[in-house]
Protein backbone atom coordinates (compact mmCIF):
# COMPACT_ATOMS: atom_id res chain seq x y z
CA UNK A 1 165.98 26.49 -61.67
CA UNK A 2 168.74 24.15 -62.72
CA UNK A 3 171.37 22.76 -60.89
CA UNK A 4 174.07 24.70 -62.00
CA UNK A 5 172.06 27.80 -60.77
CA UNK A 6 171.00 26.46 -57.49
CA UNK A 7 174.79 25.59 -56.49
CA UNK A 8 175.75 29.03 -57.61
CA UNK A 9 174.14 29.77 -54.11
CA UNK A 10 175.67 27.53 -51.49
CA UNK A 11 176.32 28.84 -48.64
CA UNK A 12 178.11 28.24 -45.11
CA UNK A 13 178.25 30.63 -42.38
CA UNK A 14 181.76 29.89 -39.88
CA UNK A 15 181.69 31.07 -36.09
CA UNK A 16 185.20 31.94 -36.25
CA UNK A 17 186.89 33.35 -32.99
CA UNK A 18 190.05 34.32 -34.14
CA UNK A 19 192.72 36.83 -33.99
CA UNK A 20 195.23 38.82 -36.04
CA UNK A 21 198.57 39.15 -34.45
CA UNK A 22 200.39 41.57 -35.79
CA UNK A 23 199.73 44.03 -39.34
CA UNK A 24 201.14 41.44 -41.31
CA UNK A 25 198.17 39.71 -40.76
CA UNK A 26 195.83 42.72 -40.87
CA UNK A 27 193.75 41.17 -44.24
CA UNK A 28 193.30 38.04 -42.37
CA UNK A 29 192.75 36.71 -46.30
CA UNK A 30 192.53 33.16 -47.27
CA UNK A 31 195.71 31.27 -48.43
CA UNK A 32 193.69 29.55 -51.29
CA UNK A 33 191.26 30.29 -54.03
CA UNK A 34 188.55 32.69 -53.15
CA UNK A 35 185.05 32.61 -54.96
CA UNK A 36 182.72 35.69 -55.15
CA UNK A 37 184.09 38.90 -54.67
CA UNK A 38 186.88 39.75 -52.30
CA UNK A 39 185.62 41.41 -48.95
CA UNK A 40 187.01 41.83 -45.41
CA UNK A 41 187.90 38.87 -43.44
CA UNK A 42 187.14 40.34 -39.49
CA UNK A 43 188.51 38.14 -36.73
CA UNK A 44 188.45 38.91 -33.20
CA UNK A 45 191.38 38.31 -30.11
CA UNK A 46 190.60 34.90 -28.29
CA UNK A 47 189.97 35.35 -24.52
CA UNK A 48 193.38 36.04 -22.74
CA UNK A 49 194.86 37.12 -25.95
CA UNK A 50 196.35 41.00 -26.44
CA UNK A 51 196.45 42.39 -29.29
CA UNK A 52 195.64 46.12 -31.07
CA UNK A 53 193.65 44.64 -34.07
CA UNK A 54 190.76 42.47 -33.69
CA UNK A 55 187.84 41.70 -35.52
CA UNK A 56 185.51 38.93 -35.54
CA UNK A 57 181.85 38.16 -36.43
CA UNK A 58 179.95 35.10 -39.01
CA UNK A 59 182.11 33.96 -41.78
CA UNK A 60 181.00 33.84 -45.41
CA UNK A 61 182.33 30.42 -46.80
CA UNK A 62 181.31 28.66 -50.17
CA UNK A 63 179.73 25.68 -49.80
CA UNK A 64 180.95 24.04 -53.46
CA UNK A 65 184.09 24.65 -53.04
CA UNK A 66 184.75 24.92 -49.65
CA UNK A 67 186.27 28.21 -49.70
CA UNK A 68 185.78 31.49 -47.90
CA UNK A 69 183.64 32.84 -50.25
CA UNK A 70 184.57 36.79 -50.55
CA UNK A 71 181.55 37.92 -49.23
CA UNK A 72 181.55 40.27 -46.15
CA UNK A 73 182.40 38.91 -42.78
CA UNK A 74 178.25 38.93 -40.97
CA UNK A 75 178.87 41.31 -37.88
CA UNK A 76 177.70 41.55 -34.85
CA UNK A 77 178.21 39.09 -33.26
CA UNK A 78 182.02 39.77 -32.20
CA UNK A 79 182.93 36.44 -30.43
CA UNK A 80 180.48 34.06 -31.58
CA UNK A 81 180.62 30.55 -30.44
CA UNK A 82 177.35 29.00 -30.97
CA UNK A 83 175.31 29.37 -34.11
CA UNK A 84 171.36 28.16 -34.09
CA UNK A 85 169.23 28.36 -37.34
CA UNK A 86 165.74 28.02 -38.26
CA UNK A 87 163.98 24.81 -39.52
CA UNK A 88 163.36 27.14 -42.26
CA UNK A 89 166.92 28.56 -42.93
CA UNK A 90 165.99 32.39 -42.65
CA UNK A 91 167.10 33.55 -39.66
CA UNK A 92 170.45 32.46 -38.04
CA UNK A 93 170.69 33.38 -34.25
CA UNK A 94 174.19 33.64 -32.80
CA UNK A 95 175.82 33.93 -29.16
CA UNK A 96 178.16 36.26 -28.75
CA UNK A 97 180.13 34.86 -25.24
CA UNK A 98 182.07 38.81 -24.70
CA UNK A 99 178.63 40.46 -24.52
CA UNK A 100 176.52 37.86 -23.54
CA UNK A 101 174.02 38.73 -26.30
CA UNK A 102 172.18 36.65 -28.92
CA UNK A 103 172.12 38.38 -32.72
CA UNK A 104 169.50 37.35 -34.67
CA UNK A 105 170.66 37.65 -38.29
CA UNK A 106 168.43 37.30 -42.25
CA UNK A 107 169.66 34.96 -43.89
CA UNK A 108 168.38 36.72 -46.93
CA UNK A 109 170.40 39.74 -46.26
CA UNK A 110 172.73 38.90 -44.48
CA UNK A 111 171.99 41.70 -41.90
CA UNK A 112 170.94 41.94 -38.51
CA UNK A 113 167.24 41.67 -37.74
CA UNK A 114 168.21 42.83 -33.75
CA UNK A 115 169.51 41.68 -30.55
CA UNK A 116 168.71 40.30 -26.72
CA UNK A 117 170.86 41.06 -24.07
CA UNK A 118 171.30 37.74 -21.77
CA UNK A 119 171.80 38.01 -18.20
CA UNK A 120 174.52 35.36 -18.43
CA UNK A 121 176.41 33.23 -20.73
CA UNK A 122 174.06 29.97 -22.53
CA UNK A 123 175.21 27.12 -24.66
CA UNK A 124 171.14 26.36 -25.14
CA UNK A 125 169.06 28.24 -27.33
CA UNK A 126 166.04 27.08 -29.50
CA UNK A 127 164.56 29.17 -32.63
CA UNK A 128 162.10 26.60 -33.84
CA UNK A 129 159.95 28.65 -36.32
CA UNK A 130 160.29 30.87 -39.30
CA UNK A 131 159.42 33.83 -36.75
CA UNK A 132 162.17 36.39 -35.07
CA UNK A 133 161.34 34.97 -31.62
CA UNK A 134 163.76 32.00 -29.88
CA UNK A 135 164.71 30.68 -26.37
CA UNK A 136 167.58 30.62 -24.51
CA UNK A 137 168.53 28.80 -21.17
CA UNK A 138 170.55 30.85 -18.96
CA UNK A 139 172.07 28.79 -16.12
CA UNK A 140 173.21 31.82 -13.96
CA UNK A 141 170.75 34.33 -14.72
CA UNK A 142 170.09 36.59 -12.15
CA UNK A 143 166.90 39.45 -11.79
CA UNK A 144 167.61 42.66 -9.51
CA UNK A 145 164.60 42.52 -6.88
CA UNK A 146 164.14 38.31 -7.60
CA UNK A 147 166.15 35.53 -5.38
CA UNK A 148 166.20 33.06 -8.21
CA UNK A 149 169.12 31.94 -10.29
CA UNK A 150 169.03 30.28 -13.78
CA UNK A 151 165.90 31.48 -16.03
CA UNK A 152 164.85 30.49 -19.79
CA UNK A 153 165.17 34.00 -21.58
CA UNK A 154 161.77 34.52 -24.64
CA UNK A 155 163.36 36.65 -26.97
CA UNK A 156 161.74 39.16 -29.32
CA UNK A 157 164.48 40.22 -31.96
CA UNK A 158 162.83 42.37 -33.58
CA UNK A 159 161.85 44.89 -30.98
CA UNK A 160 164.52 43.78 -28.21
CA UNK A 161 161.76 42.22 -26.13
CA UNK A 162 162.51 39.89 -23.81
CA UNK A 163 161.22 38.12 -21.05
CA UNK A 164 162.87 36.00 -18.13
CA UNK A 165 160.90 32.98 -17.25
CA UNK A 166 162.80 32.03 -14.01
CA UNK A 167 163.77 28.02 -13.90
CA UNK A 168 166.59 27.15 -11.15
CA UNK A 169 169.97 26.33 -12.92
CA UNK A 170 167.75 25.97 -16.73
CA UNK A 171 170.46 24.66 -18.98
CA UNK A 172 169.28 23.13 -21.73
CA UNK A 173 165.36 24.22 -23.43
CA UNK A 174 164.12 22.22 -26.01
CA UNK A 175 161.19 23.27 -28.01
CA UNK A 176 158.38 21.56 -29.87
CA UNK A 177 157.95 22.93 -33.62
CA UNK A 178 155.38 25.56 -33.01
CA UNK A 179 157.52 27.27 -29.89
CA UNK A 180 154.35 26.54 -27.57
CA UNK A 181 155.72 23.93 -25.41
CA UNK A 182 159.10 24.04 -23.97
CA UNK A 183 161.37 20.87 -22.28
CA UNK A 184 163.62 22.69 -19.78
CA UNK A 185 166.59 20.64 -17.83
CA UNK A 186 168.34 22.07 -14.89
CA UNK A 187 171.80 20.92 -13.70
CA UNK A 188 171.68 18.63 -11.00
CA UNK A 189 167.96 18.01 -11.49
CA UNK A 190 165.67 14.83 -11.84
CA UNK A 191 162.77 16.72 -12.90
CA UNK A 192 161.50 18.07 -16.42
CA UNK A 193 160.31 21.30 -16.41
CA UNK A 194 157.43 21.86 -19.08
CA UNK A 195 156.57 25.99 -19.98
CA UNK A 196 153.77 27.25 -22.44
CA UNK A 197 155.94 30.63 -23.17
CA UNK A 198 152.96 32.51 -24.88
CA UNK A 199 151.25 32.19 -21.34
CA UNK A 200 154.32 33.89 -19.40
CA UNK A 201 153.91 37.45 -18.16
CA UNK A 202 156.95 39.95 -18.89
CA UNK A 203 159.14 40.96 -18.28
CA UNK A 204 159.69 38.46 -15.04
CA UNK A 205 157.74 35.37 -14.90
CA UNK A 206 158.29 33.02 -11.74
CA UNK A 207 155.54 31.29 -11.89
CA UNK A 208 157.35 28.02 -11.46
CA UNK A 209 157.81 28.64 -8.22
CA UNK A 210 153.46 28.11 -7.43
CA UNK A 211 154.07 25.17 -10.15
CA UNK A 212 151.13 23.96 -11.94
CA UNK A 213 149.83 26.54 -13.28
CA UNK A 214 149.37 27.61 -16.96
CA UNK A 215 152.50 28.71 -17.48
CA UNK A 216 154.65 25.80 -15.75
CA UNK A 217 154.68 22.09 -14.88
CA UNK A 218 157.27 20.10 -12.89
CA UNK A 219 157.06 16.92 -14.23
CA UNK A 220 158.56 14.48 -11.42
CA UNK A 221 158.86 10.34 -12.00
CA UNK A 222 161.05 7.82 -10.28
CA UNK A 223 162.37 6.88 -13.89
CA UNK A 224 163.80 10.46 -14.30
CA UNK A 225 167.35 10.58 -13.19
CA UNK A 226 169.23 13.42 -14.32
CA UNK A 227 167.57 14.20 -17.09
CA UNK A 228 169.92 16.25 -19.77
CA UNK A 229 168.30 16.78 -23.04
CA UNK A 230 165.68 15.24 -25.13
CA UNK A 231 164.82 15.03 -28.98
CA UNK A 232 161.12 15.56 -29.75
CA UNK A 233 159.19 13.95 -32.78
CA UNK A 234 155.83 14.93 -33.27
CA UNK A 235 153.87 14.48 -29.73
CA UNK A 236 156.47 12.25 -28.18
CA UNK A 237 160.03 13.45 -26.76
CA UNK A 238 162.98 11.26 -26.00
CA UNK A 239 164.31 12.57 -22.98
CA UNK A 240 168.18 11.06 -22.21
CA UNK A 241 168.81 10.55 -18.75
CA UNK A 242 171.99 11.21 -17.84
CA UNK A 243 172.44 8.60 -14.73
CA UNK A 244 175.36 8.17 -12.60
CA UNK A 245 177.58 9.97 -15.53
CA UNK A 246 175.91 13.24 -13.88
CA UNK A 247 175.23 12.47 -10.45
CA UNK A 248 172.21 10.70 -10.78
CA UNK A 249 170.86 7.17 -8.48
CA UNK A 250 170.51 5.15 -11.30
CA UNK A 251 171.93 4.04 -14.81
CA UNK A 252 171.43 5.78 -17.88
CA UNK A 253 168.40 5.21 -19.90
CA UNK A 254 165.87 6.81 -22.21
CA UNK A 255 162.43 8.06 -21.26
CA UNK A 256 159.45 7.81 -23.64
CA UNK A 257 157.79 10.94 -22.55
CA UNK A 258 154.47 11.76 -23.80
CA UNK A 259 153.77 15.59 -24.64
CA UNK A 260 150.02 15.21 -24.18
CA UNK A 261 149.68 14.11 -21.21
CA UNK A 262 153.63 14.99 -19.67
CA UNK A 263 154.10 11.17 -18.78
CA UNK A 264 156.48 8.74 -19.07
CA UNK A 265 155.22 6.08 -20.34
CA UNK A 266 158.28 3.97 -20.65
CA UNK A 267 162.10 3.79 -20.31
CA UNK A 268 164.84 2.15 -22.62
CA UNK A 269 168.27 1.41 -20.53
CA UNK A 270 171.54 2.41 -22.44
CA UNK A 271 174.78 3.25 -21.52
CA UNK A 272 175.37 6.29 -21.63
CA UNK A 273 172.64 9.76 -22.85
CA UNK A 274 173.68 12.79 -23.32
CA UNK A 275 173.41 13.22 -26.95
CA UNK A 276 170.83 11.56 -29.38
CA UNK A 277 169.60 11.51 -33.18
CA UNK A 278 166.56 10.07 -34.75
CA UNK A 279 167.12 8.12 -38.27
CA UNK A 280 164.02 6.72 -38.83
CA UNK A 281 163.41 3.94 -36.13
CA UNK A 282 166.48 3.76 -34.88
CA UNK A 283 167.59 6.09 -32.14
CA UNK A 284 171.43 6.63 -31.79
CA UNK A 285 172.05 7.56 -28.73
CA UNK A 286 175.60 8.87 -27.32
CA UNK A 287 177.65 9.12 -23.57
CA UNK A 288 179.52 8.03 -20.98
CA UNK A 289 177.11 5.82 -18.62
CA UNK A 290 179.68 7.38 -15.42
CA UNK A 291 181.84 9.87 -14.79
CA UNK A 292 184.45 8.40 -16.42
CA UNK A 293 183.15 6.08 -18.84
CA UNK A 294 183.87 2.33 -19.71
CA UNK A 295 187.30 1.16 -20.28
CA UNK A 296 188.29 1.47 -23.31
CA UNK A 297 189.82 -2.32 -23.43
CA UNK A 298 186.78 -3.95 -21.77
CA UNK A 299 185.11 -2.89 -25.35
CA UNK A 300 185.69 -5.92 -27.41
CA UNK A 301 183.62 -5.37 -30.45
CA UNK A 302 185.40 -5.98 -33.22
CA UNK A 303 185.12 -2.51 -35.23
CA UNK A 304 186.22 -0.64 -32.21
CA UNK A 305 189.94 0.51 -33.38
CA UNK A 306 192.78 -0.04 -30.12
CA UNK A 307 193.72 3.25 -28.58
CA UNK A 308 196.16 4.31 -25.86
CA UNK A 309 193.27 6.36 -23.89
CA UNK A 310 192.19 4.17 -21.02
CA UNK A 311 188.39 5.36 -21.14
CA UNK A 312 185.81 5.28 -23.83
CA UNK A 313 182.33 6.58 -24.56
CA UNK A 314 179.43 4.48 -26.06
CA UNK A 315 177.20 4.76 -29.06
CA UNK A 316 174.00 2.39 -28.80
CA UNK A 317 171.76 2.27 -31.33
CA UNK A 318 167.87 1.75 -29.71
CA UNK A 319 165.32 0.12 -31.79
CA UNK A 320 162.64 2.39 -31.30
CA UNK A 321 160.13 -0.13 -33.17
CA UNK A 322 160.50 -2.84 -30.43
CA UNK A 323 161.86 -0.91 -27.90
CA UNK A 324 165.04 -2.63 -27.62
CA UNK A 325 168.64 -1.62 -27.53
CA UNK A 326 171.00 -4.60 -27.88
CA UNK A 327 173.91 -2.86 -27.13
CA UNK A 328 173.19 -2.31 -23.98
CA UNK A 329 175.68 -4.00 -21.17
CA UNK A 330 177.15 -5.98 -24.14
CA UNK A 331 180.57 -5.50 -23.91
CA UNK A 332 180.63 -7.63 -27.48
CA UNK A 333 178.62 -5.46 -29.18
CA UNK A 334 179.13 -1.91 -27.40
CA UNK A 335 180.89 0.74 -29.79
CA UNK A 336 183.86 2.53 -28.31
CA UNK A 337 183.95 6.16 -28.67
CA UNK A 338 186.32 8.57 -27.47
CA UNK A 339 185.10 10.12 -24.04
CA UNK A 340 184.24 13.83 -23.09
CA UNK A 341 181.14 15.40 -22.80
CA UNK A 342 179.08 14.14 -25.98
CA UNK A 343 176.42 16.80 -27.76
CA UNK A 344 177.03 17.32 -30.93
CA UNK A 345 175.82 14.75 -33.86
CA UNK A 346 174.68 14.48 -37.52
CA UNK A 347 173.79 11.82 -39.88
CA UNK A 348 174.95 12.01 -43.64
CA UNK A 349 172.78 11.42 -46.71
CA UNK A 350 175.15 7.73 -47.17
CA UNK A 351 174.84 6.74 -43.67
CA UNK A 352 177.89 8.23 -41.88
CA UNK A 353 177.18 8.92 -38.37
CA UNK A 354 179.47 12.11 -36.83
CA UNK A 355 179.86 12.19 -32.69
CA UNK A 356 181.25 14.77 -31.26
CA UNK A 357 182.48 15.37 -27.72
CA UNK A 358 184.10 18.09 -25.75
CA UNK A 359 186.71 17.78 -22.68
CA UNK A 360 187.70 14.31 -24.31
CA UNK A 361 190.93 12.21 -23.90
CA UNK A 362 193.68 13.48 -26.70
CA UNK A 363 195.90 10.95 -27.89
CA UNK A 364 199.24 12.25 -29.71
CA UNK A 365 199.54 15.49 -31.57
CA UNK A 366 198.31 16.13 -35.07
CA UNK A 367 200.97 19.07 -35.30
CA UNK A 368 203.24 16.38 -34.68
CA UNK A 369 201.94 12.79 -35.64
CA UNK A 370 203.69 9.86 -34.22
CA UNK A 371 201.74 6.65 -33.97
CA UNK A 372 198.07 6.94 -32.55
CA UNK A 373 196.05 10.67 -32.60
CA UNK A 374 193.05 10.98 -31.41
CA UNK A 375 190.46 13.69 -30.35
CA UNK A 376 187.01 13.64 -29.82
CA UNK A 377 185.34 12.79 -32.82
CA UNK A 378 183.74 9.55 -34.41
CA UNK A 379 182.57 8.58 -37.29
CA UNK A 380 180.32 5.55 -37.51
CA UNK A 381 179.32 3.93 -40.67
CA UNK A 382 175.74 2.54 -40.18
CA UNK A 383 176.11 0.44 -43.93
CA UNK A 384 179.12 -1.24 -43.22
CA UNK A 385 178.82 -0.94 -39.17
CA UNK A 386 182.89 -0.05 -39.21
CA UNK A 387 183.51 3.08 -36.79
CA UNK A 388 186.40 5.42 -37.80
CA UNK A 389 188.28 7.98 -35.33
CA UNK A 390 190.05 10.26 -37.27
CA UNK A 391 193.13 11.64 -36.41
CA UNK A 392 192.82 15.08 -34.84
CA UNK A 393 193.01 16.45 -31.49
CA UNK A 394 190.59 18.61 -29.82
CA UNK A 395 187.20 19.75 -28.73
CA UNK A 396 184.17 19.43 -31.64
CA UNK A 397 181.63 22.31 -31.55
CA UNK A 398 179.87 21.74 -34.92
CA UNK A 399 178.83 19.89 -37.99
CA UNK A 400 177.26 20.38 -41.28
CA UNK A 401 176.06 17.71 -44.09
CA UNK A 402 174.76 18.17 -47.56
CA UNK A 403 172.66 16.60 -49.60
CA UNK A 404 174.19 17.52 -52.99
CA UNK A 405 178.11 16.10 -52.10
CA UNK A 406 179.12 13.24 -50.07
CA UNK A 407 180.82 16.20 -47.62
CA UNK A 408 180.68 16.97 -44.19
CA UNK A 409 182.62 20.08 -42.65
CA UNK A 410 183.55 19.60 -38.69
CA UNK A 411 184.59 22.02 -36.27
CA UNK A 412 187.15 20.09 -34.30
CA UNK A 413 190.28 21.75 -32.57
CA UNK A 414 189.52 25.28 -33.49
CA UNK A 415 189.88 24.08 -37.24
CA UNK A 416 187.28 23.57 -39.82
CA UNK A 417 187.97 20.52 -41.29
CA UNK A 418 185.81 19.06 -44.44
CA UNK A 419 185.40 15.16 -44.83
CA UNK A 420 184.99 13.17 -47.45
CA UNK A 421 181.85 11.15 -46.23
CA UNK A 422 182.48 8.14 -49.23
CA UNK A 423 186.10 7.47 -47.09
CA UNK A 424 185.58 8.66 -44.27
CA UNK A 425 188.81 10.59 -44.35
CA UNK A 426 190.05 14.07 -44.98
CA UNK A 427 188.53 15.76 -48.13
CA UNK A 428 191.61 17.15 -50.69
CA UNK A 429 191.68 19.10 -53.19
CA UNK A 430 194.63 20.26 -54.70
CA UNK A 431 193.10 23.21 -56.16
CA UNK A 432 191.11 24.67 -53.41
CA UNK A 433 191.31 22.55 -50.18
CA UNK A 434 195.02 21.08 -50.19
CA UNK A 435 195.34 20.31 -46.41
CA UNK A 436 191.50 19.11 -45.72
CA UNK A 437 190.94 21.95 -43.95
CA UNK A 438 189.29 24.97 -45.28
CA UNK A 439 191.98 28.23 -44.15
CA UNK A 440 190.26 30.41 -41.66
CA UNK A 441 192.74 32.54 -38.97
CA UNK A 442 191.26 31.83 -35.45
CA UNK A 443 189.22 29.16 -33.64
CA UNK A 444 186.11 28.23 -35.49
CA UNK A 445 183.96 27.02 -32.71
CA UNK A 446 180.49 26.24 -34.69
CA UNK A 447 179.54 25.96 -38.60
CA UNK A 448 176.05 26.23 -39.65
CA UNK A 449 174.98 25.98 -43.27
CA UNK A 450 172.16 29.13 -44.35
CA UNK A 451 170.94 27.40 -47.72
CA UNK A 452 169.41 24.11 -48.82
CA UNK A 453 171.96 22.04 -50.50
């Protein structure tokens, strides 16, 4: 297939929560160049928002041009805000928060395959093979007849199966590329709970409460200390401890955990975990370190740009190959990124790191620029170590790279904005993307690319 053929195909699907007004806005349709052929755009009302017509669901966008591409709005969902997609890019699985349901969607068809039911609301959920079947940690899930709260949901989309492995306050799972070994961390926890989910009985497991068994471990080590997430490769996991920025006895660091034989065999202090990617050896790790974070001004490395918020986050980069992080307690070398709540991270093709935060300090207005704006995203530059924070305000839920254009589109605010990953800096295009933002009505909350490209 040649090139021309295979970008024919690119495509981006847009959580957009979203709303239409009043009947002027009933079409909801893009104020730019459309590809494909025209279809409904469907939004939905945002919570605490009333109004008679309201739509919502999994926006079609074009990926080349970075359009909405005139293909259908992808319904159910109705109010999406979390989008999760196979390693293999065939099934898309998306939250819908008003239902408190997961819709499993072909990416083929653009259809739904079926739906689970959640007994709460989850911002976790892990679909690791080609296979309908993912997992989803439910914080506040509750079982009529059961005293436990907070479960890790197995769920079976194509005949609505599902069954409720309970885990006290599970809110993040993790799973290992076969879906046979799950990482499960609880709020307020120092302890890593490990389930084999083929072993659980439905519909209600609890066998975590008789942990060990076959079905559960409660992996417990004095170097665990709130323990938030962790990024698996091959038969090792990374797991970040949160520290003191969660409530924890001691600093920040990250565990070498061992799948095999559910060890740690080592830890690597940084200063701050909640958030980590894997580029070869080195492991970027993102966070706060405390509740509030560092100051921003006792941050003196030189690419760190002066801002008017008084606390920062950190990035640290940990040489996994010696097992050393030299940023760590190095006020001279620390990067400063804006605070918040970090989770959400990509790395470009040309070496542009994105961080994203949520519940971060906003600086200015972008409605209304005068001097410094600021939100929660940053953009470090691993070639040319120089660290970039755009000027927007707001939350970040998602990202998406390519691999064919030097673009990466950001959910930040509610808007999708596309950046041009060569600069750094908002992508324009006079012809199709004139503000750097790509014109959807409504919050976008999460963007998720269905195609290889």
């Amino acid at each position: 297939m040649t090139l021309g053929a295979c970008r024919l195909n690119k495509r981006i699907l847009a959580l957009a929560v979203a709303l239409c007004a009043s009947l002027s806005f009933i079409a909801c349709g893009p104020s730019q160049p459309t590809t494909g052929k025209p279809g409904p755009f469907r939004v939905l009302a945002a919570q605490g928002v009333t109004t008679s017509v309201t739509f919502g669901g999994l926006v079609n966008l074009n990926g080349e041009f970075d359009t909405l591409s005139g293909l259908p709005t992808v319904s159910p969902p109705v109010s999406p805000n979390l989008i999760v997609v196979t390693p293999s890019r065939n099934i898309i699985a998306s939250f819908d928060a008003s239902s408190n349901t997961v819709y499993a969607v072909s990416a083929t068809k653009e259809s739904t395959i079926g739906s689970v039911h959640l007994q709460g609301p989850t911002l976790s959920i892990a679909m690791p093979t080609s296979t309908p079947l993912g997992f989803a940690a439910v914080p506040s899930a509750t079982v009529p007849g059961f005293s436990f709260v907070g479960a890790v949901d197995v769920m079976n989309f194509v005949n609505g199966g599902q069954t409720t492995i309970a885990v006290p306050s599970a809110q993040m799972v993790v799973s290992n590329s076969t879906g046979t070994q799950l990482l499960v961390f609880s709020n307020g926890s120092d302890a890593i709970t490990v389930l084999a989910p083929t072993a659980a009985s439905p519909p209600v497991d609890t066998s975590c409460t008789s942990a060990p068994n076959a079905v559960c471990i409660i992996v417990q080590d004095p170097r665990l200390s709130r323990p938030v997430n962790a990024l698996i490769n091959g038969t090792t996991a990374y797991v970040l401890n949160c520290g003191f920025e969660c409530g924890g006895t001691q600093p920040a660091s990250v565990a070498i955990f061992d799948l095999g034989s559910l060890t740690v065999t080592s830890t690597i202090p940084v200063n701050g975990a909640t958030d980590a990617l894997l580029n070869g050896t080195n492991l970027y790790v993102a966070g706060k370190g405390t509740p509030t974070g560092p100051l921003c001004a006792s941050l003196t490395n030189s690419i760190n740009p002066t801002t008017a918020a008084t606390y920062c986050g950190t990035l640290d980069i940990v040489d996994l190959a010696t097992g050393t992080n030299p940023y760590f307690q190095n006020p001279a070398m620390e990067i400063a990124i804006p605070d918040g709540y970090h989770h959400r991270m990509d790395f470009t093709q040309d070496g542009q790191l994105f961080v994203g935060s949520y519940g971060c300090t906003n600086v200015g207005n972008i409605n209304n620029p005068v001097g410094e704006v600021r939100g929660c995203l940053a953009i470090y530059n691993s070639v040319a170590n120089a660290l970039v924070i755009p000027p927007d305000n707001g939350d970040v839920g998602g990202f998406q790279g390519m691999t064919t254009r030097y673009i990466e589109y950001v959910a930040e605010g509610g808007n999708l904005r596309v950046y041009d990953t060569t600069k750094d800096i908002l992508y324009i295009n006079s012809q199709f993307l004139p503000t750097g933002s790509i014109d959807i009505v409504g919050y976008v909350s999460d963007v998720k690319a269905i195609d290889f490209f």
